[in-house]
N, C-alpha and C. Protein backbone atom coordinates (compact mmCIF):
# COMPACT_ATOMS: atom_id res chain seq x y z
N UNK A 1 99.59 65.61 70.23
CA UNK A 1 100.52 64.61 70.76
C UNK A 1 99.88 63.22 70.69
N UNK A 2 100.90 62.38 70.26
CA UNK A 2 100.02 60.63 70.22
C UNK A 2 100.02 60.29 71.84
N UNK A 3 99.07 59.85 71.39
CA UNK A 3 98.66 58.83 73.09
C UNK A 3 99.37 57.55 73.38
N UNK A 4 100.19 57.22 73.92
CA UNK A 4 100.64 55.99 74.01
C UNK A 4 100.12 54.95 74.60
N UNK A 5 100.09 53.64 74.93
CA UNK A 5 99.58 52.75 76.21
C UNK A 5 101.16 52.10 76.71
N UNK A 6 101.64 53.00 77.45
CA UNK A 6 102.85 52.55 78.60
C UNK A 6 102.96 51.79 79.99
N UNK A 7 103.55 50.80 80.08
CA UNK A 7 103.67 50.12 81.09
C UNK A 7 104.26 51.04 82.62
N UNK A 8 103.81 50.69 83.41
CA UNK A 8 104.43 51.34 84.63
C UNK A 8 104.76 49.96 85.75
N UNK A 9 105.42 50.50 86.84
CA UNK A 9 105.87 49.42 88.08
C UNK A 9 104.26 49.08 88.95
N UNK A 10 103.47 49.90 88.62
CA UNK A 10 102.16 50.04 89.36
C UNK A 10 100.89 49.13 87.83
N UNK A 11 101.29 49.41 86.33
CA UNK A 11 100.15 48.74 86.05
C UNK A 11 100.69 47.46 85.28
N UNK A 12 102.12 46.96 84.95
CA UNK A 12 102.21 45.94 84.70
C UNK A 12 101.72 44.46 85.71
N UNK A 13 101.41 44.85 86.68
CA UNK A 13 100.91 43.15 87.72
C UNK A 13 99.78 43.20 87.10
N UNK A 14 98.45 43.95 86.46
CA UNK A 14 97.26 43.98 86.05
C UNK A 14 97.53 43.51 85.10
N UNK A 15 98.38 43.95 83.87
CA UNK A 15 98.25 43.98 82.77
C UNK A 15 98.66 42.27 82.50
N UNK A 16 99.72 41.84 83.91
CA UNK A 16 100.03 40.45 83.53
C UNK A 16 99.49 39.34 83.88
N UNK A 17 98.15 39.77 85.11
CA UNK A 17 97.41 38.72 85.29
C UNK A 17 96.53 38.82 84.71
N UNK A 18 96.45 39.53 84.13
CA UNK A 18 95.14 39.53 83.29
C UNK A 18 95.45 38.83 81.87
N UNK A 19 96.67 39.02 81.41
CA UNK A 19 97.04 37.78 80.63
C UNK A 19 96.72 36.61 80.68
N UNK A 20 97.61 36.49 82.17
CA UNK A 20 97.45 34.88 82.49
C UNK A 20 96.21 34.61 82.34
N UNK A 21 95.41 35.41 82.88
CA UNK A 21 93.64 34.54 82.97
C UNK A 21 93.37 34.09 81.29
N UNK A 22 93.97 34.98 80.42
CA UNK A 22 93.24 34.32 79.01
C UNK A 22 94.60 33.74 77.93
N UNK A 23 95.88 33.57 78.83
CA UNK A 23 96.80 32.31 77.92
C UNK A 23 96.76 31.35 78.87
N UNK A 24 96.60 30.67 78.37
CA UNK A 24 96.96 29.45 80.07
C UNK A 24 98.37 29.26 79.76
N UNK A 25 99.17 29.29 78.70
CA UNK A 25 100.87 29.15 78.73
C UNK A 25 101.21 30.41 79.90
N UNK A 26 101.10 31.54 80.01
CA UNK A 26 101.20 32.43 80.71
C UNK A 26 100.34 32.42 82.03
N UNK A 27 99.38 31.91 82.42
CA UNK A 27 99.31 31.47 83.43
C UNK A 27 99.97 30.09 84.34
N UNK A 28 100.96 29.47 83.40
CA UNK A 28 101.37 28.82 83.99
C UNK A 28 102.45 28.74 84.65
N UNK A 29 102.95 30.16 84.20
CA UNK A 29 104.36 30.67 84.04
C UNK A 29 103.61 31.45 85.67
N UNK A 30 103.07 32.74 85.70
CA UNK A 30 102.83 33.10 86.65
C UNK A 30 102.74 31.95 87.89
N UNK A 31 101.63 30.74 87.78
CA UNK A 31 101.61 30.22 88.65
C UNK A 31 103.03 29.40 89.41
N UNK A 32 103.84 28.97 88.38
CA UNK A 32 105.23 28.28 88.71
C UNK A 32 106.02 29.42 88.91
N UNK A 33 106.35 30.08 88.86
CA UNK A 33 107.29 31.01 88.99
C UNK A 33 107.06 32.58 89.49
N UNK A 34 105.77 32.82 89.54
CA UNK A 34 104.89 34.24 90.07
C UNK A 34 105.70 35.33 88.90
N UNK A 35 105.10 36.36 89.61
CA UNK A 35 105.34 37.42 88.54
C UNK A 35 106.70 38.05 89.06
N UNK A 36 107.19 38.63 87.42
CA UNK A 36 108.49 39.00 87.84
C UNK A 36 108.80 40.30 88.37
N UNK A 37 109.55 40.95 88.93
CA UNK A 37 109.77 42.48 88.70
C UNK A 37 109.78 43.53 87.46
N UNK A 38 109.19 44.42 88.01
CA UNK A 38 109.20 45.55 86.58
C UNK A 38 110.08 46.09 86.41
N UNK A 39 110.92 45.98 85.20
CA UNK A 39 112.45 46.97 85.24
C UNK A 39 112.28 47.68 83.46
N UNK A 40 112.47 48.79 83.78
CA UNK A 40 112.81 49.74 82.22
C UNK A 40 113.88 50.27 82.58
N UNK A 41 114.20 51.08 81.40
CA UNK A 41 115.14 51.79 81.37
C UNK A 41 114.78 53.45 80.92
N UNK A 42 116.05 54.16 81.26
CA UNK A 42 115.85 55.83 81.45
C UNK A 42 115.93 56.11 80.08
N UNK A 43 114.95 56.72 79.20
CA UNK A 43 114.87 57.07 77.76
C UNK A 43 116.63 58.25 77.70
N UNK A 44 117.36 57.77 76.44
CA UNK A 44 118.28 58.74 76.22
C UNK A 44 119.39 57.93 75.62
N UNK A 45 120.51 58.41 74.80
CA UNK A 45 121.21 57.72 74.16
C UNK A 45 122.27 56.87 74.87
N UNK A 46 122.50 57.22 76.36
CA UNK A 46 122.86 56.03 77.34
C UNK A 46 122.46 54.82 77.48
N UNK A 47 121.18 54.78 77.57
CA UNK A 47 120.51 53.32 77.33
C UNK A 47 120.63 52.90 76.02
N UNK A 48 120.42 53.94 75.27
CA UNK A 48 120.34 53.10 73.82
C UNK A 48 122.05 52.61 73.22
N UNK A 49 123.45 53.20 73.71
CA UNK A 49 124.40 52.80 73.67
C UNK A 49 124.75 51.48 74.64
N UNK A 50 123.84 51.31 75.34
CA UNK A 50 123.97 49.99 76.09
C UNK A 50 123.66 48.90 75.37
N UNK A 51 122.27 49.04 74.70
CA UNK A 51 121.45 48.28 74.00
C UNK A 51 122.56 47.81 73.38
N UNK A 52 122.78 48.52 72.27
CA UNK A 52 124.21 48.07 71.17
C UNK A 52 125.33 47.71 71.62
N UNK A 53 125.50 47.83 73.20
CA UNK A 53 126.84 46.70 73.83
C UNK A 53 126.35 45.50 74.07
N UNK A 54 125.13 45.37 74.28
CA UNK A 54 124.22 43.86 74.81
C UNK A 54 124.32 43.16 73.48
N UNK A 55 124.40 43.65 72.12
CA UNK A 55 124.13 42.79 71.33
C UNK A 55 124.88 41.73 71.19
N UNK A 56 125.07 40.79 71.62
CA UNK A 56 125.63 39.32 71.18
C UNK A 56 126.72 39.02 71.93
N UNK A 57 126.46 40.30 73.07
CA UNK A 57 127.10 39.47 74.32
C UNK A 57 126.40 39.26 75.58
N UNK A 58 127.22 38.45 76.51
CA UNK A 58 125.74 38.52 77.73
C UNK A 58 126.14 39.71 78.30
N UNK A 59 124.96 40.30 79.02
CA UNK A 59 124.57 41.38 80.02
C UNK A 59 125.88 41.92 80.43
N UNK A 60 126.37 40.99 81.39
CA UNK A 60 127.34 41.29 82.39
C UNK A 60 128.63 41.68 81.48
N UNK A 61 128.66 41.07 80.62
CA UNK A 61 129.95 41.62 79.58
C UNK A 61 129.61 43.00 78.85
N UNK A 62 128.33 43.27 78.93
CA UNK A 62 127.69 44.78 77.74
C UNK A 62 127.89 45.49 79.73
N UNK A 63 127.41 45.26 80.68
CA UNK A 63 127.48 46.22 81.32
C UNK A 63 129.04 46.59 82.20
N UNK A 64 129.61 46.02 81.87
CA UNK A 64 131.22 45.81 82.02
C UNK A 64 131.82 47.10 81.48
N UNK A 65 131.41 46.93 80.31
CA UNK A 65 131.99 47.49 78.77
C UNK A 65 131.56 49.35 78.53
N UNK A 66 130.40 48.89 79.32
CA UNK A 66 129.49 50.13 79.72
C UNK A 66 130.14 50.97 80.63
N UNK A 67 130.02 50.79 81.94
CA UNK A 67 130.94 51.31 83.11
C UNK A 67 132.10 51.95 82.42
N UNK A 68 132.90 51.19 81.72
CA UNK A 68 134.47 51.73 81.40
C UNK A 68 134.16 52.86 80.19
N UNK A 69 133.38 52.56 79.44
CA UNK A 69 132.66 53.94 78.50
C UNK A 69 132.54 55.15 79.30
N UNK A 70 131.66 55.00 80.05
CA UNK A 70 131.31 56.03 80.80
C UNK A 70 132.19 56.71 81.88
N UNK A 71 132.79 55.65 82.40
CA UNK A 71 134.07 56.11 83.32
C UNK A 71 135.02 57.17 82.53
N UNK A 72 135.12 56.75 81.20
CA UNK A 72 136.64 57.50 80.27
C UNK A 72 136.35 58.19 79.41
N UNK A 73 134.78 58.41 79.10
CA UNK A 73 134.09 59.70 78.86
C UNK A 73 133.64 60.56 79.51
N UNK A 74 133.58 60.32 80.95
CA UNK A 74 133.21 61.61 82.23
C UNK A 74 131.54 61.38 81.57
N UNK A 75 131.04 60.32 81.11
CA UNK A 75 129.86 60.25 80.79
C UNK A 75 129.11 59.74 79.50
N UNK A 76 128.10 59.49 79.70
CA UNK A 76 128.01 58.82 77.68
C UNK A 76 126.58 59.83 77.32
N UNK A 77 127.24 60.91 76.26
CA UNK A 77 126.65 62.01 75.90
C UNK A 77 126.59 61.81 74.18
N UNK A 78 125.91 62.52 73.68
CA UNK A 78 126.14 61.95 71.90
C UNK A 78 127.57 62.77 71.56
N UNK A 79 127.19 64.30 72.57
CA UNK A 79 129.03 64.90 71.92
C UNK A 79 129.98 64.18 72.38
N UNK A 80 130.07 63.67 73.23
CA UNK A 80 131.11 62.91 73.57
C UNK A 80 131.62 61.56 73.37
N UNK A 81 130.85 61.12 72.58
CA UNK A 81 130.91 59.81 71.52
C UNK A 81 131.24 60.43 70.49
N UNK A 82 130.76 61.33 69.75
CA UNK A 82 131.23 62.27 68.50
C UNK A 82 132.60 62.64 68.58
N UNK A 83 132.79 63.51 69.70
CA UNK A 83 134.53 64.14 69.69
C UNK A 83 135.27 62.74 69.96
N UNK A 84 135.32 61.92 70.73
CA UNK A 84 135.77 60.45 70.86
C UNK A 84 136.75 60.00 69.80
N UNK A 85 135.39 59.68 68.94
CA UNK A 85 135.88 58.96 67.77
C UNK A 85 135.65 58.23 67.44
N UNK A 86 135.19 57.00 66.79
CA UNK A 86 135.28 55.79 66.51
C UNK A 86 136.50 54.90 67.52
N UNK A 87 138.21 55.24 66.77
CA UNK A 87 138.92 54.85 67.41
C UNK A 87 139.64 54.52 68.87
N UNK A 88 139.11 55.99 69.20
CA UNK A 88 139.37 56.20 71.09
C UNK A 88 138.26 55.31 71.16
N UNK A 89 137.18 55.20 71.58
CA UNK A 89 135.69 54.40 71.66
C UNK A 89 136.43 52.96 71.81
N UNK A 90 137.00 52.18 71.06
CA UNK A 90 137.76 51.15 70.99
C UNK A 90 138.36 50.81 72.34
N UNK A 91 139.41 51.68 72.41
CA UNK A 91 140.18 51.85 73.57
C UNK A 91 139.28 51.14 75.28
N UNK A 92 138.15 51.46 75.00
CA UNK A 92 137.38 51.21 76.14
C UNK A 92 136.56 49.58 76.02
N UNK A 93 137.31 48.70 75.01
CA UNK A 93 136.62 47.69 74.94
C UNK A 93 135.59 47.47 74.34
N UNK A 94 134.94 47.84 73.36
CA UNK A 94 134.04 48.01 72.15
C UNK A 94 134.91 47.55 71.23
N UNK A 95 134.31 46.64 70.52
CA UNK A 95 134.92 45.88 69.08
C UNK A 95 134.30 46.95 67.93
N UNK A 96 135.38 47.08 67.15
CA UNK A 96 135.34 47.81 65.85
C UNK A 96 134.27 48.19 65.35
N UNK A 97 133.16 47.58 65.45
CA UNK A 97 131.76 47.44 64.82
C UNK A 97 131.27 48.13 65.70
N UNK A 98 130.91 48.11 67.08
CA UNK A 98 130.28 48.70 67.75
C UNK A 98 130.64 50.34 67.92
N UNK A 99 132.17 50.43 68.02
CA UNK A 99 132.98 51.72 68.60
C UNK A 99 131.97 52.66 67.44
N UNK A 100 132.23 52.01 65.93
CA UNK A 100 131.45 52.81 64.65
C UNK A 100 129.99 52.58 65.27
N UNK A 101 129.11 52.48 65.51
CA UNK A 101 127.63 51.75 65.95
C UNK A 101 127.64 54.03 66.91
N UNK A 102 128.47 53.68 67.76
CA UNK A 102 128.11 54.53 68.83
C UNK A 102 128.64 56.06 68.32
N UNK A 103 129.51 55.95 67.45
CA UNK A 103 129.88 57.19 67.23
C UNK A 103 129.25 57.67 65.77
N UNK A 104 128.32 57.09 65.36
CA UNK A 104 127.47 56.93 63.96
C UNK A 104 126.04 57.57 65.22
N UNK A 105 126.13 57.11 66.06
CA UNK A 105 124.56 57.27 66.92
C UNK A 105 124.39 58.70 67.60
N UNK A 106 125.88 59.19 68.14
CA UNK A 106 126.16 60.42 68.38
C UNK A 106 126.54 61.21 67.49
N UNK A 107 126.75 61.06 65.98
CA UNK A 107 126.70 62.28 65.15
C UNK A 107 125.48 62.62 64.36
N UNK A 108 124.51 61.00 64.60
CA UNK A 108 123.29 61.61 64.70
C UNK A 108 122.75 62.23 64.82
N UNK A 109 122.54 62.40 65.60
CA UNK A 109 121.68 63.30 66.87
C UNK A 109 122.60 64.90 66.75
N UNK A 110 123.71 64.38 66.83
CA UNK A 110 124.58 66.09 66.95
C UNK A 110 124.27 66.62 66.13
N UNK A 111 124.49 66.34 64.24
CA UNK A 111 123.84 66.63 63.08
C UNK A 111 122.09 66.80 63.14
N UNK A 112 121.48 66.56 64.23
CA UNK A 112 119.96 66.62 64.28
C UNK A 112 119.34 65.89 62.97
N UNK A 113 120.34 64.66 62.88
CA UNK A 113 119.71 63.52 62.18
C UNK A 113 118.05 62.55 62.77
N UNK A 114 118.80 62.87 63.90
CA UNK A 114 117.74 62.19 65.38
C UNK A 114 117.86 62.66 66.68
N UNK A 115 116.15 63.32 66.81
CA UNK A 115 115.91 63.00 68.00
C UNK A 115 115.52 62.15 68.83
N UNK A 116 115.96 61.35 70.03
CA UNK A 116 115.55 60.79 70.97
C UNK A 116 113.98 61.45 71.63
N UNK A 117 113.85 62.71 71.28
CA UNK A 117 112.92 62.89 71.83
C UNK A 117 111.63 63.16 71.45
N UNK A 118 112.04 63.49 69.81
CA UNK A 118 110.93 63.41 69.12
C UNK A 118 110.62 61.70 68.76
N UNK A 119 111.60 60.98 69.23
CA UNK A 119 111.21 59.49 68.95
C UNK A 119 110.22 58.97 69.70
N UNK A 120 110.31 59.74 71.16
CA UNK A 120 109.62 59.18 72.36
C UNK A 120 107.98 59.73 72.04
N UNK A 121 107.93 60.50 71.05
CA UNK A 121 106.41 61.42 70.71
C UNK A 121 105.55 60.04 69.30
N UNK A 122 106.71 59.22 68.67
CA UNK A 122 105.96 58.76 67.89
C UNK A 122 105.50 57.43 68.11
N UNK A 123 104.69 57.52 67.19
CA UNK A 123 103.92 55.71 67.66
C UNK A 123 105.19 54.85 67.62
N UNK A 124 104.52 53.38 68.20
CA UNK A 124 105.60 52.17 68.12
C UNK A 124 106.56 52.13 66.43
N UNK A 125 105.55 51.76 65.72
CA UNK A 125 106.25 51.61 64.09
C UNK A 125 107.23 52.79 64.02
N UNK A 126 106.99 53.93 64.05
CA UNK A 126 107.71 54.99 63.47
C UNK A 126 108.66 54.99 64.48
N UNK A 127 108.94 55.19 65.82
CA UNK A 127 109.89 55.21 66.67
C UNK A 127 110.83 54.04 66.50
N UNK A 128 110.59 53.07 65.83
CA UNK A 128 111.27 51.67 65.89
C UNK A 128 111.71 51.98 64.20
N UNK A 129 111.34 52.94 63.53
CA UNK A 129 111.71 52.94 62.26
C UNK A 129 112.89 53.96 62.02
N UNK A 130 112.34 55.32 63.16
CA UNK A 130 113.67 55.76 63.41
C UNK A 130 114.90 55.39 63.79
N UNK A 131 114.77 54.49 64.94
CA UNK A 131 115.70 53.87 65.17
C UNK A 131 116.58 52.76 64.32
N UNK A 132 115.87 52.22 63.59
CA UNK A 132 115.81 51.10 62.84
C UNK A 132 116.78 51.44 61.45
N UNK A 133 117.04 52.81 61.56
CA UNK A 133 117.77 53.69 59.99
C UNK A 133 119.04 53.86 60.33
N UNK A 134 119.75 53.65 61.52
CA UNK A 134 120.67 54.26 62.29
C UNK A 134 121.68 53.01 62.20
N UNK A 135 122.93 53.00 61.60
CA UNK A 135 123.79 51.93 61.40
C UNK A 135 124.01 51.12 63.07
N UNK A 136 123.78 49.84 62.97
CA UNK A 136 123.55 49.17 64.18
C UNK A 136 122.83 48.57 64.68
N UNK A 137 121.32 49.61 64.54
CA UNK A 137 120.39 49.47 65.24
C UNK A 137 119.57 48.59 64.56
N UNK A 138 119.48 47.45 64.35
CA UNK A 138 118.25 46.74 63.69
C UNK A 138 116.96 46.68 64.33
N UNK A 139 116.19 45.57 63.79
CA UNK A 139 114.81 45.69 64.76
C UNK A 139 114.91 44.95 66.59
N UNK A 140 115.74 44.19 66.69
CA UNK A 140 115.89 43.59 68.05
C UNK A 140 116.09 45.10 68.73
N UNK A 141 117.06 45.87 68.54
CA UNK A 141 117.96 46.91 69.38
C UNK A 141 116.75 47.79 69.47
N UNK A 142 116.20 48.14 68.30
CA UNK A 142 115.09 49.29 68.39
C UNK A 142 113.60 48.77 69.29
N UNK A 143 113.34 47.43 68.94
CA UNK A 143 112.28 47.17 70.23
C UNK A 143 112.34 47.13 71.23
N UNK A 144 113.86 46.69 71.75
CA UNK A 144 114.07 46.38 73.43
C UNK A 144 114.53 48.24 73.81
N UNK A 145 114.38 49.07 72.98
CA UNK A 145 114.61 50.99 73.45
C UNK A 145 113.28 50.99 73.20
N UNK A 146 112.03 50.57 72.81
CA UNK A 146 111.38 51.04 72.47
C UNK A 146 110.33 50.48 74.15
N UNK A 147 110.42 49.28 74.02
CA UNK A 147 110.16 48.70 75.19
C UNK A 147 110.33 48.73 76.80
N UNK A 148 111.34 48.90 76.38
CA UNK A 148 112.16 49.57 77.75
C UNK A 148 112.24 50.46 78.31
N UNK A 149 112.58 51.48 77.27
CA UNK A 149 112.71 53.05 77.80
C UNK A 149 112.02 54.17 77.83
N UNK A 150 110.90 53.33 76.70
CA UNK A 150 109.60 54.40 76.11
C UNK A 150 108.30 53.24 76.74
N UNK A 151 108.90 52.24 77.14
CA UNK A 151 107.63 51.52 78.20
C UNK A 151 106.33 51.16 77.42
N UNK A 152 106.54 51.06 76.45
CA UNK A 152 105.48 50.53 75.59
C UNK A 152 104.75 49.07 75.60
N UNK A 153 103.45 49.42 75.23
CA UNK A 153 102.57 47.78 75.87
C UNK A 153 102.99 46.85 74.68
N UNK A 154 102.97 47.12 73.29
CA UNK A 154 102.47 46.31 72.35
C UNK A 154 104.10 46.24 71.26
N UNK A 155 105.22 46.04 72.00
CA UNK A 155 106.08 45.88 71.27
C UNK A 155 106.97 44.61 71.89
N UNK A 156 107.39 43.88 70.72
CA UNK A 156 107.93 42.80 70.80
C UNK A 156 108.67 42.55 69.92
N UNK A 157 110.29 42.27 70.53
CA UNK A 157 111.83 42.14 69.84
C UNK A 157 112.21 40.94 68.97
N UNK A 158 111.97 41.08 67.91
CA UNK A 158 112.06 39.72 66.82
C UNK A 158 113.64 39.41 67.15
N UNK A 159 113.62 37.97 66.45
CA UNK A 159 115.02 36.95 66.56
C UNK A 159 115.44 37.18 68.15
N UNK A 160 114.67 37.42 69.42
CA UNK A 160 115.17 37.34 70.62
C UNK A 160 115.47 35.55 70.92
N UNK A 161 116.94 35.61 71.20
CA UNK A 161 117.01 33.99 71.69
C UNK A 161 116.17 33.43 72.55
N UNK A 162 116.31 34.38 73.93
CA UNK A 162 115.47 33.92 75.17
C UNK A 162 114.00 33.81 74.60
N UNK A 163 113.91 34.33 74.11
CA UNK A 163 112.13 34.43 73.85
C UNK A 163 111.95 33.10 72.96
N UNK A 164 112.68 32.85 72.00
CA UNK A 164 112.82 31.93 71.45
C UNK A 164 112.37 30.62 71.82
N UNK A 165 113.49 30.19 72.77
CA UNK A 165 113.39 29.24 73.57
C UNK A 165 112.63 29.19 74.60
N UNK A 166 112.17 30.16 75.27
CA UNK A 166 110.78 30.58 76.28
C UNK A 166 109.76 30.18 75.67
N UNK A 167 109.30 30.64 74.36
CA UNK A 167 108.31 30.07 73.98
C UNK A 167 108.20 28.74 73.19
N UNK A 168 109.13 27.90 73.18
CA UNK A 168 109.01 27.13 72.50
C UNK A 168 108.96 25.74 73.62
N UNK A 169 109.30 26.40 74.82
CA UNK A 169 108.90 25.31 76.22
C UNK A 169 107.47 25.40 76.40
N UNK A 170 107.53 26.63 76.39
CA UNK A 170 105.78 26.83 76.63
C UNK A 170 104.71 26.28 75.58
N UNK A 171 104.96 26.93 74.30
CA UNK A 171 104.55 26.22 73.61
C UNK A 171 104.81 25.27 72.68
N UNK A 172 105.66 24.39 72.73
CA UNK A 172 105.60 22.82 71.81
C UNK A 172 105.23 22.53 70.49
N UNK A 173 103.62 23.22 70.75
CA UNK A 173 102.88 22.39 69.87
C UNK A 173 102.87 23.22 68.64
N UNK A 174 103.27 24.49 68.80
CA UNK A 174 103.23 25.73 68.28
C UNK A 174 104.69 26.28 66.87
N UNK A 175 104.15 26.91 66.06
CA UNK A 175 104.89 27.31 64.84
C UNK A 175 106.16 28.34 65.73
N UNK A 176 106.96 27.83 66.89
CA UNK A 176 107.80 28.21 67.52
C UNK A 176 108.24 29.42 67.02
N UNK A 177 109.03 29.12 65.73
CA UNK A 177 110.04 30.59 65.28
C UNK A 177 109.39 31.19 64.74
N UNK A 178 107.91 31.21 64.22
CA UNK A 178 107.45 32.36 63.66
C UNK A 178 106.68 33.39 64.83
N UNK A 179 106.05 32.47 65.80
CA UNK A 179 105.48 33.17 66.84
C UNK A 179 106.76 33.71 67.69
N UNK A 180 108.00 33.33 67.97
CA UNK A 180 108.48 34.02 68.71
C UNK A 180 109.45 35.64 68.10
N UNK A 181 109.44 35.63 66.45
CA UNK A 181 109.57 36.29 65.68
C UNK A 181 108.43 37.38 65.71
N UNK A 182 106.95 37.41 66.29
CA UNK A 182 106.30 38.21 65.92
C UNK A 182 105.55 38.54 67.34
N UNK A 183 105.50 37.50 68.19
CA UNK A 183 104.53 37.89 69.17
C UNK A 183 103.27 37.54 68.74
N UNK A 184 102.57 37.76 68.04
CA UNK A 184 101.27 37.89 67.57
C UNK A 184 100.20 36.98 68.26
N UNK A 185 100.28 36.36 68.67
CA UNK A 185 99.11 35.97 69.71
C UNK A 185 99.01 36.48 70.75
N UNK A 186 100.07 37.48 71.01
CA UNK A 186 99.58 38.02 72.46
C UNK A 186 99.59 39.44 72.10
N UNK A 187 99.44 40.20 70.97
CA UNK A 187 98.63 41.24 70.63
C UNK A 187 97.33 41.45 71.41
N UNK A 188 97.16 42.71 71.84
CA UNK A 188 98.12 44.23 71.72
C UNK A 188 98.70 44.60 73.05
N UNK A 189 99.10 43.13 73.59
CA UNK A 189 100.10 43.43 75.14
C UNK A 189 101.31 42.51 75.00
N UNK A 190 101.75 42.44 73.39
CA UNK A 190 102.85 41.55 73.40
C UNK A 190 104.52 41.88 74.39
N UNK A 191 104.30 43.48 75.11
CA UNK A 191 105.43 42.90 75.84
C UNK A 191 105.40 42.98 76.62
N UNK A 192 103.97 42.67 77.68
CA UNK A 192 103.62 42.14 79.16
C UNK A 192 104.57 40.63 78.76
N UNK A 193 103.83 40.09 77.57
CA UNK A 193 103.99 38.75 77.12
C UNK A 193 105.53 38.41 76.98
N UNK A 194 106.12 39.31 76.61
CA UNK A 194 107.59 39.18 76.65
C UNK A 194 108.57 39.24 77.80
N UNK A 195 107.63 40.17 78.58
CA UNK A 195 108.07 39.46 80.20
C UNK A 195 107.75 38.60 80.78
N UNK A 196 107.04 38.17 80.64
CA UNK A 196 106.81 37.11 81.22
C UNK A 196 107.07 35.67 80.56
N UNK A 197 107.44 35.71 79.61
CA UNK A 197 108.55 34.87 78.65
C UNK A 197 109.34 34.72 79.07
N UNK A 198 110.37 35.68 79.02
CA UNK A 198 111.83 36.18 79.45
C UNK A 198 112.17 35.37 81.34
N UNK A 199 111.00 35.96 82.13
CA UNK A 199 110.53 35.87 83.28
C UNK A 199 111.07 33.51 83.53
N UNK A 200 110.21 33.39 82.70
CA UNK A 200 110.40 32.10 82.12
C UNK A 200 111.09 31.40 82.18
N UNK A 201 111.85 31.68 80.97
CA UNK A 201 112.83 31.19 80.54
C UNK A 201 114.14 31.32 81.55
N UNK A 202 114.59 32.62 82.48
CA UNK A 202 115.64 32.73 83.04
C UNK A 202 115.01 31.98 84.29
N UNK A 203 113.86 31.68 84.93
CA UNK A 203 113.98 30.50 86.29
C UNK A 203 113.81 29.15 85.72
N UNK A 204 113.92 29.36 84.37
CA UNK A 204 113.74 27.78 84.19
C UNK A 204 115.47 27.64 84.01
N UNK A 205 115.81 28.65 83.34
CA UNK A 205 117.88 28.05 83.47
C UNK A 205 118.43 28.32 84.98
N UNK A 206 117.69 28.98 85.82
CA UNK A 206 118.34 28.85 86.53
C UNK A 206 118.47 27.85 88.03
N UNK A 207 116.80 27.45 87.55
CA UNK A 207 116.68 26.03 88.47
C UNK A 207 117.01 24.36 87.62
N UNK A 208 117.26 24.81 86.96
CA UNK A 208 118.28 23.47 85.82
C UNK A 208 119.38 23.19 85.73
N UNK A 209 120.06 24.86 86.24
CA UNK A 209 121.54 24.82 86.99
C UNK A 209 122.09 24.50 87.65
N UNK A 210 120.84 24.58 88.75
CA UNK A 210 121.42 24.63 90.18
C UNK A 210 121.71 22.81 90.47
């Protein structure tokens, strides 16, 4: 079995001050804003059908969209995205693209195209590559399941907006879209680093709001 290095609610505060001590962009973030809460998600094709409602809308509209899925499926199962349909799938507020996204993801898996669980056994690359084959899922969708739900230290979600703009407050001086495209300076804890980006960026919109 591969060994992973997974984040927990108990070792991400280590893993993020100990950042801070050697970025000072990230210690500055801790110091203005302290550290954020630890939140993942439950490995399984529920989360990962969420993922693909979040895409390119905000939160509150993917978890909207979510609820009523699950409400009018008695649950979000891969057979039950499969028997569904594409079309019924619709019915629940999923745009055309997605309804296909979810019922492509559950005949997956039904066909034993993919396991979720043999995904959770492989390293970062290959789990993000599985995912990554699956109509929908590009590399954003497959890092933030990979990150999230499989709790992984060293993965980080290319073309993320927030991160985008998180790091490009923080850092200025810096090749903005390629670093926020790769992470790579904060290898091999790029997604302590991505929380605390993220962390960032949402108290900086939300004390700019107010």
């Amino acid at each position: 079995m591969v060994q992973h290095s997974e984040l927990t609610v108990e070792t991400f505060p280590i893993h993020a001050r100990a950042m801070a001590k050697q970025f000072p962009e990230l210690a500055g973030v801790v110091s203005r804003w302290g550290l954020p809460a630890f939140w993942d998600r439950k490995p399984g094709i529920d989360s990962l059908v969420l993922i693909i409602l979040e895409q390119q809308i905000s939160i509150s509209a993917a978890n909207s969209i979510h609820k009523r899925l699950k409400n009018g499926l008695g649950g979000v199962s891969a057979r039950r995205l499969y028997e569904a349909g594409a079309d019924k799938l619709k019915n629940f507020g999923l745009t055309r693209q997605k309804a296909h996204y979810c019922y492509e993801l559950g005949r997956a898996v039904i066909q034993r195209r993919l396991s979720l669980k043999a995904v959770a056994e492989m390293d970062d690359c290959d789990a993000m590559a599985a995912l990554d084959a699956l109509p929908g899922i590009g590399p954003w969708s497959a890092a933030i399941y990979v990150m999230s739900a499989l709790r992984r230290i060293d993965v980080w979600p290319p073309g993320d907006l927030a991160l985008r703009q998180g790091v490009a407050s923080l850092l200025p001086e810096l090749d903005t879209e390629s670093l926020a495209d790769s992470g790579e300076r904060w290898r091999p804890r790029r997604a302590v680093a991505a929380r605390l980006v993220w962390h960032h960026y949402r108290c900086l919109r939300t004390n700019t709001t107010k």
